[in-house]
C-alpha atoms as a PDB file:
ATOM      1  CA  UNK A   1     -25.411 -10.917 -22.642  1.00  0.00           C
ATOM      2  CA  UNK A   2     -24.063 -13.854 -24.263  1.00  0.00           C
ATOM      3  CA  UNK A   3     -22.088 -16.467 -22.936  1.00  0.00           C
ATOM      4  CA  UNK A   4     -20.064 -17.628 -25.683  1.00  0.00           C
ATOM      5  CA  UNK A   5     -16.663 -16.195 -25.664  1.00  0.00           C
ATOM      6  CA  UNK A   6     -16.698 -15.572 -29.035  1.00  0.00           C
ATOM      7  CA  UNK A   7     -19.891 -13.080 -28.856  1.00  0.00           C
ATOM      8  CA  UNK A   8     -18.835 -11.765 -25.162  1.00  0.00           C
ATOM      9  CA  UNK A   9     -17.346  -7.950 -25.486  1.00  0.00           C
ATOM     10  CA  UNK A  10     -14.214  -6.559 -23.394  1.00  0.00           C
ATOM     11  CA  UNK A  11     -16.627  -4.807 -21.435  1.00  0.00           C
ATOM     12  CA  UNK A  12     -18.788  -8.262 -21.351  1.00  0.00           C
ATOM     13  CA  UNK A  13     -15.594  -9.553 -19.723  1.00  0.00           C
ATOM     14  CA  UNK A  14     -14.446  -7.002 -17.479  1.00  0.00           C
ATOM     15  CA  UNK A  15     -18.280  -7.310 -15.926  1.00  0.00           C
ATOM     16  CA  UNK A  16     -17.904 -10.671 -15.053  1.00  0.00           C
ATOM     17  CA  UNK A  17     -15.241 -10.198 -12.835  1.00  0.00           C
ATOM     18  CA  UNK A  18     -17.317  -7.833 -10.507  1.00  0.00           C
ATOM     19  CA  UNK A  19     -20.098 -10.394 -10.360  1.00  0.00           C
ATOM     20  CA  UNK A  20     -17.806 -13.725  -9.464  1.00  0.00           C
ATOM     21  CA  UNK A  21     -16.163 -11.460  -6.974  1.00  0.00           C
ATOM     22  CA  UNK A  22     -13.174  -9.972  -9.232  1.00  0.00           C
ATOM     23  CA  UNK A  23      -9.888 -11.856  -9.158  1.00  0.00           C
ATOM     24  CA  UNK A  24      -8.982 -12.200  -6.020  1.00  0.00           C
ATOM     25  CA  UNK A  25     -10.313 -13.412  -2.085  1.00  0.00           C
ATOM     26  CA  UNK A  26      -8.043 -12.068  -0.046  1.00  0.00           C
ATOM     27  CA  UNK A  27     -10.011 -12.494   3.009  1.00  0.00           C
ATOM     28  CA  UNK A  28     -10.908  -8.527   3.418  1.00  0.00           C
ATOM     29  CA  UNK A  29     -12.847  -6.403   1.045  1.00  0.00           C
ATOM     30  CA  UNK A  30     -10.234  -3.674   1.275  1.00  0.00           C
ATOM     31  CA  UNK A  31      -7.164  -6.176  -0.025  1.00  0.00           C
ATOM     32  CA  UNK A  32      -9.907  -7.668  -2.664  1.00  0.00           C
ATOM     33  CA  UNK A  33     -10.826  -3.879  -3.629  1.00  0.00           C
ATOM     34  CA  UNK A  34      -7.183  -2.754  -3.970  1.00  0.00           C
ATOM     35  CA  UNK A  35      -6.045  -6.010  -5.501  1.00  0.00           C
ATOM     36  CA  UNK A  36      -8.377  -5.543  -8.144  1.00  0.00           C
ATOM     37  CA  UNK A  37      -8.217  -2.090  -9.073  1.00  0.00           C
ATOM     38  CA  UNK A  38      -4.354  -2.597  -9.088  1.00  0.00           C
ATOM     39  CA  UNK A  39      -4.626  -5.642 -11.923  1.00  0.00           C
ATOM     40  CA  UNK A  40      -7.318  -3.719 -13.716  1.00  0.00           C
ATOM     41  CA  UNK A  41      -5.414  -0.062 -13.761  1.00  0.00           C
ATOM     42  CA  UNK A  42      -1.740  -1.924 -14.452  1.00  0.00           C
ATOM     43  CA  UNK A  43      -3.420  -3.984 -17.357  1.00  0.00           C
ATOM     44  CA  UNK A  44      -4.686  -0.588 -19.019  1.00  0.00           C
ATOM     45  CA  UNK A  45      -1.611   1.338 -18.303  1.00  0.00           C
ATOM     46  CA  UNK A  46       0.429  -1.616 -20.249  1.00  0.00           C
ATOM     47  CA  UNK A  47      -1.794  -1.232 -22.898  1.00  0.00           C
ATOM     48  CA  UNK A  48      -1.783   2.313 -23.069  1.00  0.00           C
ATOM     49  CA  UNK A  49       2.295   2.704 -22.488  1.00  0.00           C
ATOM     50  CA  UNK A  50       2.394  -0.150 -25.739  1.00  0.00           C
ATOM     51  CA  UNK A  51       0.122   2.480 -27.620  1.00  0.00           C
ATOM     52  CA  UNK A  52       1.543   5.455 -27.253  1.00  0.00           C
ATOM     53  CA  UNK A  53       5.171   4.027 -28.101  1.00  0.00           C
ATOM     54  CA  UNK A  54       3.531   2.275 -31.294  1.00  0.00           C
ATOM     55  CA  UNK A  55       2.269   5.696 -32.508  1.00  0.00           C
ATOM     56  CA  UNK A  56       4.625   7.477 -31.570  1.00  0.00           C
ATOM     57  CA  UNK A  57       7.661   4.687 -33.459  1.00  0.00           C
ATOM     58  CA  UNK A  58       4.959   4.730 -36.421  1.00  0.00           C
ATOM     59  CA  UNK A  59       4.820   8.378 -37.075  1.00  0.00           C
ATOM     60  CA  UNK A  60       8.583   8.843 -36.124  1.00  0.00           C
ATOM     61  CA  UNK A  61       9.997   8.606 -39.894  1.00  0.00           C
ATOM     62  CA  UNK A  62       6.891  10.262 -41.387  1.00  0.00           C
ATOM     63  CA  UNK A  63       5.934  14.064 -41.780  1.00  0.00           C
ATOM     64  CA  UNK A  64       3.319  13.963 -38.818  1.00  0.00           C
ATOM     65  CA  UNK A  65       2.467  17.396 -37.860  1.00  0.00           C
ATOM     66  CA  UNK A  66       0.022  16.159 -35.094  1.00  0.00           C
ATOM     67  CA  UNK A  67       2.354  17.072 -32.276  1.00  0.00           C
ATOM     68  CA  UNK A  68       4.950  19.513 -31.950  1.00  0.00           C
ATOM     69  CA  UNK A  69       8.776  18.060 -32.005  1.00  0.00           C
ATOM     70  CA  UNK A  70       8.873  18.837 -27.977  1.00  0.00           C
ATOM     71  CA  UNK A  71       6.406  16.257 -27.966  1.00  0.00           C
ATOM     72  CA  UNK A  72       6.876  13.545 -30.360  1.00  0.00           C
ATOM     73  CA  UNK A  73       9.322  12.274 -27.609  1.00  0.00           C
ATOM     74  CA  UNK A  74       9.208   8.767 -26.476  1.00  0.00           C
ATOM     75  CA  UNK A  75       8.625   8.419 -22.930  1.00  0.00           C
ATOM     76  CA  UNK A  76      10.690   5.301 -22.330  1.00  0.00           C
ATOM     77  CA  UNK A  77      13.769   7.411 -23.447  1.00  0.00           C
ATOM     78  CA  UNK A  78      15.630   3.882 -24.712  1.00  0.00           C
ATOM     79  CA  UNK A  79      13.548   2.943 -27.167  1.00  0.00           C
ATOM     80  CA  UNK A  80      14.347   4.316 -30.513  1.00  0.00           C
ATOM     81  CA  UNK A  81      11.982   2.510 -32.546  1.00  0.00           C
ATOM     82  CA  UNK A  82      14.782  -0.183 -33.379  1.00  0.00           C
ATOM     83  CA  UNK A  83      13.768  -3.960 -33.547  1.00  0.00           C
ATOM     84  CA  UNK A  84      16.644  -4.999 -31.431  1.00  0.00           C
ATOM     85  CA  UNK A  85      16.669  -6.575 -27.987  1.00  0.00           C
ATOM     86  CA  UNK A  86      17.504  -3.215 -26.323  1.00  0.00           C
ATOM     87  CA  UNK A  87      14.746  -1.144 -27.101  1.00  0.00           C
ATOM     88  CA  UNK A  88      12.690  -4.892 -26.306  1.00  0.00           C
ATOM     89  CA  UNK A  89      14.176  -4.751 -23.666  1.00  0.00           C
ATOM     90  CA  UNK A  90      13.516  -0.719 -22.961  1.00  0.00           C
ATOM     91  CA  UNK A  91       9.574  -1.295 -24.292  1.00  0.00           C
ATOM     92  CA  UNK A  92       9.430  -4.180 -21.608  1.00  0.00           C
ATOM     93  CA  UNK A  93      11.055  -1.984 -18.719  1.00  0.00           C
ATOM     94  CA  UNK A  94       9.004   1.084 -19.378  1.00  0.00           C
ATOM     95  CA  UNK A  95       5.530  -0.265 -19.997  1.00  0.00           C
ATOM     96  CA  UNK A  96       6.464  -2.598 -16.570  1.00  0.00           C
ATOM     97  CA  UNK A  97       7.027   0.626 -14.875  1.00  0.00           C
ATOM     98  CA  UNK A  98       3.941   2.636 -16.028  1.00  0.00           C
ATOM     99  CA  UNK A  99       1.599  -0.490 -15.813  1.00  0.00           C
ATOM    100  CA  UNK A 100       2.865  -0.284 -11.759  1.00  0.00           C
ATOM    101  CA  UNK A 101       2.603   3.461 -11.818  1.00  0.00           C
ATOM    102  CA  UNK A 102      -0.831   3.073 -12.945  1.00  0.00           C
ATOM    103  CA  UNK A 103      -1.635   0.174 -10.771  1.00  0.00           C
ATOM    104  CA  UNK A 104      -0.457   1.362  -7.253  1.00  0.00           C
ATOM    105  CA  UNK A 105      -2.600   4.774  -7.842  1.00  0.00           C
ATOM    106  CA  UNK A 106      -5.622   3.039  -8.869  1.00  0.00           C
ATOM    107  CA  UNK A 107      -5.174   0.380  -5.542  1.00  0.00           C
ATOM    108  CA  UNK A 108      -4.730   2.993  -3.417  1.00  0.00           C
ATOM    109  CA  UNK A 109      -7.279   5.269  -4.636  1.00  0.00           C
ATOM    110  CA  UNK A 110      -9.550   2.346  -3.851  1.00  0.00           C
ATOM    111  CA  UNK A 111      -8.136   1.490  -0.615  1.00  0.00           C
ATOM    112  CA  UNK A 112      -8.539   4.590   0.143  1.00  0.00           C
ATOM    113  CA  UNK A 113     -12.196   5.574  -0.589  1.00  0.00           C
ATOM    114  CA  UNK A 114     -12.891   2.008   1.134  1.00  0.00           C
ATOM    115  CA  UNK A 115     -11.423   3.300   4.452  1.00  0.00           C
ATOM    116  CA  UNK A 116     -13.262   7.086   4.420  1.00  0.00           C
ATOM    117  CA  UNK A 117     -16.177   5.046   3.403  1.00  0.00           C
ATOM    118  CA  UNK A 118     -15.921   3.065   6.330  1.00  0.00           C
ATOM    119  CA  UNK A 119     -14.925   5.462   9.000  1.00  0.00           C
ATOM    120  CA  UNK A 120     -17.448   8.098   7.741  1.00  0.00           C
ATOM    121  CA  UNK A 121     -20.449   5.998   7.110  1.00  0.00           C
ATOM    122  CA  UNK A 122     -21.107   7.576   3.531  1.00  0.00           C
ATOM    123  CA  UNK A 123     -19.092   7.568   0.304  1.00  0.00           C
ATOM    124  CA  UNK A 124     -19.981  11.247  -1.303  1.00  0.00           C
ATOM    125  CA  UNK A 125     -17.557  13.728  -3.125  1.00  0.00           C
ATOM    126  CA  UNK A 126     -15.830  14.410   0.198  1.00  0.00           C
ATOM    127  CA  UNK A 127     -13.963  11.128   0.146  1.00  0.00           C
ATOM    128  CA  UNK A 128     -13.639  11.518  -3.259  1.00  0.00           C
ATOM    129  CA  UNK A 129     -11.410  14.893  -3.459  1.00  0.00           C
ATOM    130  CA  UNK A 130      -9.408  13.631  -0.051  1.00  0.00           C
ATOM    131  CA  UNK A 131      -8.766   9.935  -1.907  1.00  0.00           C
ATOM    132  CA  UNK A 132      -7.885  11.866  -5.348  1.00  0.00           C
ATOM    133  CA  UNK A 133      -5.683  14.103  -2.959  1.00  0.00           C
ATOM    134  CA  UNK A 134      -3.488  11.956  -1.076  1.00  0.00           C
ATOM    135  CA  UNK A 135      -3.334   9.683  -4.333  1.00  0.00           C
ATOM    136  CA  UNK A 136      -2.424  12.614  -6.651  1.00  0.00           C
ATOM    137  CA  UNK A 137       0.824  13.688  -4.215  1.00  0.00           C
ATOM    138  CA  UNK A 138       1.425   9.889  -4.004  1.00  0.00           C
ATOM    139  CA  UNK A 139       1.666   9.319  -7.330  1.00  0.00           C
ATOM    140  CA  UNK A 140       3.767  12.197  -7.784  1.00  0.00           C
ATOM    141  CA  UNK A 141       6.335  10.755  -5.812  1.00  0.00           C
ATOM    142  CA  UNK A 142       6.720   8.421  -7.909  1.00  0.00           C
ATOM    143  CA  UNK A 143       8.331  10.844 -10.792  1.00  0.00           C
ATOM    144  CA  UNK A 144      12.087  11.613 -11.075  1.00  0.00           C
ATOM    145  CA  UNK A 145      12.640  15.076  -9.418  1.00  0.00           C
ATOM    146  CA  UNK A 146       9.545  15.600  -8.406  1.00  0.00           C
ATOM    147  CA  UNK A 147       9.507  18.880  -6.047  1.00  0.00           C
ATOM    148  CA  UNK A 148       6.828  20.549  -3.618  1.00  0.00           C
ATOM    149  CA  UNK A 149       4.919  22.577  -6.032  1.00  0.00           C
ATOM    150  CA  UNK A 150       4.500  19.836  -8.234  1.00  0.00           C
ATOM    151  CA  UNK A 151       3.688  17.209  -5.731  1.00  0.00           C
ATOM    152  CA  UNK A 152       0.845  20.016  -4.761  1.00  0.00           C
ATOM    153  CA  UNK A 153      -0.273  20.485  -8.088  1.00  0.00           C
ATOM    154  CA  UNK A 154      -0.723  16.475  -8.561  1.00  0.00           C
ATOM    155  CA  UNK A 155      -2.991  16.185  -5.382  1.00  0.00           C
ATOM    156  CA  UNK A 156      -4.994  19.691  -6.241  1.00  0.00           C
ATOM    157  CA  UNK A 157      -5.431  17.535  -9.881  1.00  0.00           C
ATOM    158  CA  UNK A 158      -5.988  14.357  -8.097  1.00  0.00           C
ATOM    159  CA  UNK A 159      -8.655  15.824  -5.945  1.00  0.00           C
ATOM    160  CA  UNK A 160     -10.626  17.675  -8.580  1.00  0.00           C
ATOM    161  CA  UNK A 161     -10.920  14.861 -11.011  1.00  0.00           C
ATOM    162  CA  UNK A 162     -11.762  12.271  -8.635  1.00  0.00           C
ATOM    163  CA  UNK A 163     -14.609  14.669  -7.323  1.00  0.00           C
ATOM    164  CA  UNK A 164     -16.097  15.538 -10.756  1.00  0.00           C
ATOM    165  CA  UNK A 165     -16.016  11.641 -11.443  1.00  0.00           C
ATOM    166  CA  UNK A 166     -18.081  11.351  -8.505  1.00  0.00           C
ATOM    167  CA  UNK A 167     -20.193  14.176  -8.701  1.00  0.00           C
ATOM    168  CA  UNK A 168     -20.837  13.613 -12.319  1.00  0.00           C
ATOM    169  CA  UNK A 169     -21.616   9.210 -11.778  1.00  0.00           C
ATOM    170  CA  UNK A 170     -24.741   8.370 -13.095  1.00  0.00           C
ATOM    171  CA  UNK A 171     -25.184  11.638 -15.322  1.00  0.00           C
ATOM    172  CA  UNK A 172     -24.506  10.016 -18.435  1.00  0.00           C
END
């Protein structure tokens, strides 16, 4: 790997952090685990929240059949794909809240998997599916209206991808 910045990849990057220790010392390896995973998740869900509004402003005004009109909605509701300081404003507000969304399930997925981990002595699908659980229904909490079934539904999800991530590390 190279060390010039100029030749050094996001991934190149993103590395580097793990090996200096990430971004933080917070005195305990759980703080410095969830600390991390929280910057790291919040930065992609910005991005990602940015993208998806982009397209979606982009392909408002032109014949785009690639989603149905149910879904072509923006999810930051304010933003109409104006250049004015409201929907700035909106973009700002809604990518802050989706980049914390994102953040605060990736921390305390980590957290999480660092305690079973602990207390069990092994880190193995088990902790997966019970961290992907209890940070599915979390997460779901987090949602406007969000009601039993679906706060089921998020930790069934949360469990079962969180397992077959773990299950399926080092496969490919």
């Amino acid at each position: 790997m190279g060390h010039n910045l100029e030749t050094r990849s996001l991934m190149d990057e993103i590395r580097s952090f793990d090996r200096n220790g990430g971004f933080f010392d917070l005195g305990h390896p759980l703080l410095n685990r969830m600390a991390d995973s929280f910057i790291k998740a919040a930065g992609i869900g910005a991005v990602q929240a940015v993208s998806r509004e982009a397209y979606f402003t982009v392909t408002e005004d032109g014949d785009s059949t690639a989603f149905p009109a149910t879904q072509r909605k923006h999810r930051l509701s304010e933003l109409k794909g104006e250049t004015n300081k409201k929907s700035v404003e909106a973009l700002v507000k809604g990518t802050g809240k989706e980049s914390l969304q994102w953040g605060l399930a990736a921390g305390m997925y980590s957290g999480v998997t660092y305690g079973l981990k602990e207390a069990r002595g092994v880190h193995d699908w088990k902790n997966s599916a019970m961290a992907g659980a209890i940070t599915g229904a979390a997460l779901s909490l987090t949602f406007e209206d969000s009601s039993h079934e679906q706060i089921v539904h998020a930790a069934i999800t949360g469990a079962a991808i969180s397992t077959a991530a773990n299950l399926l590390t080092g496969i490919f």
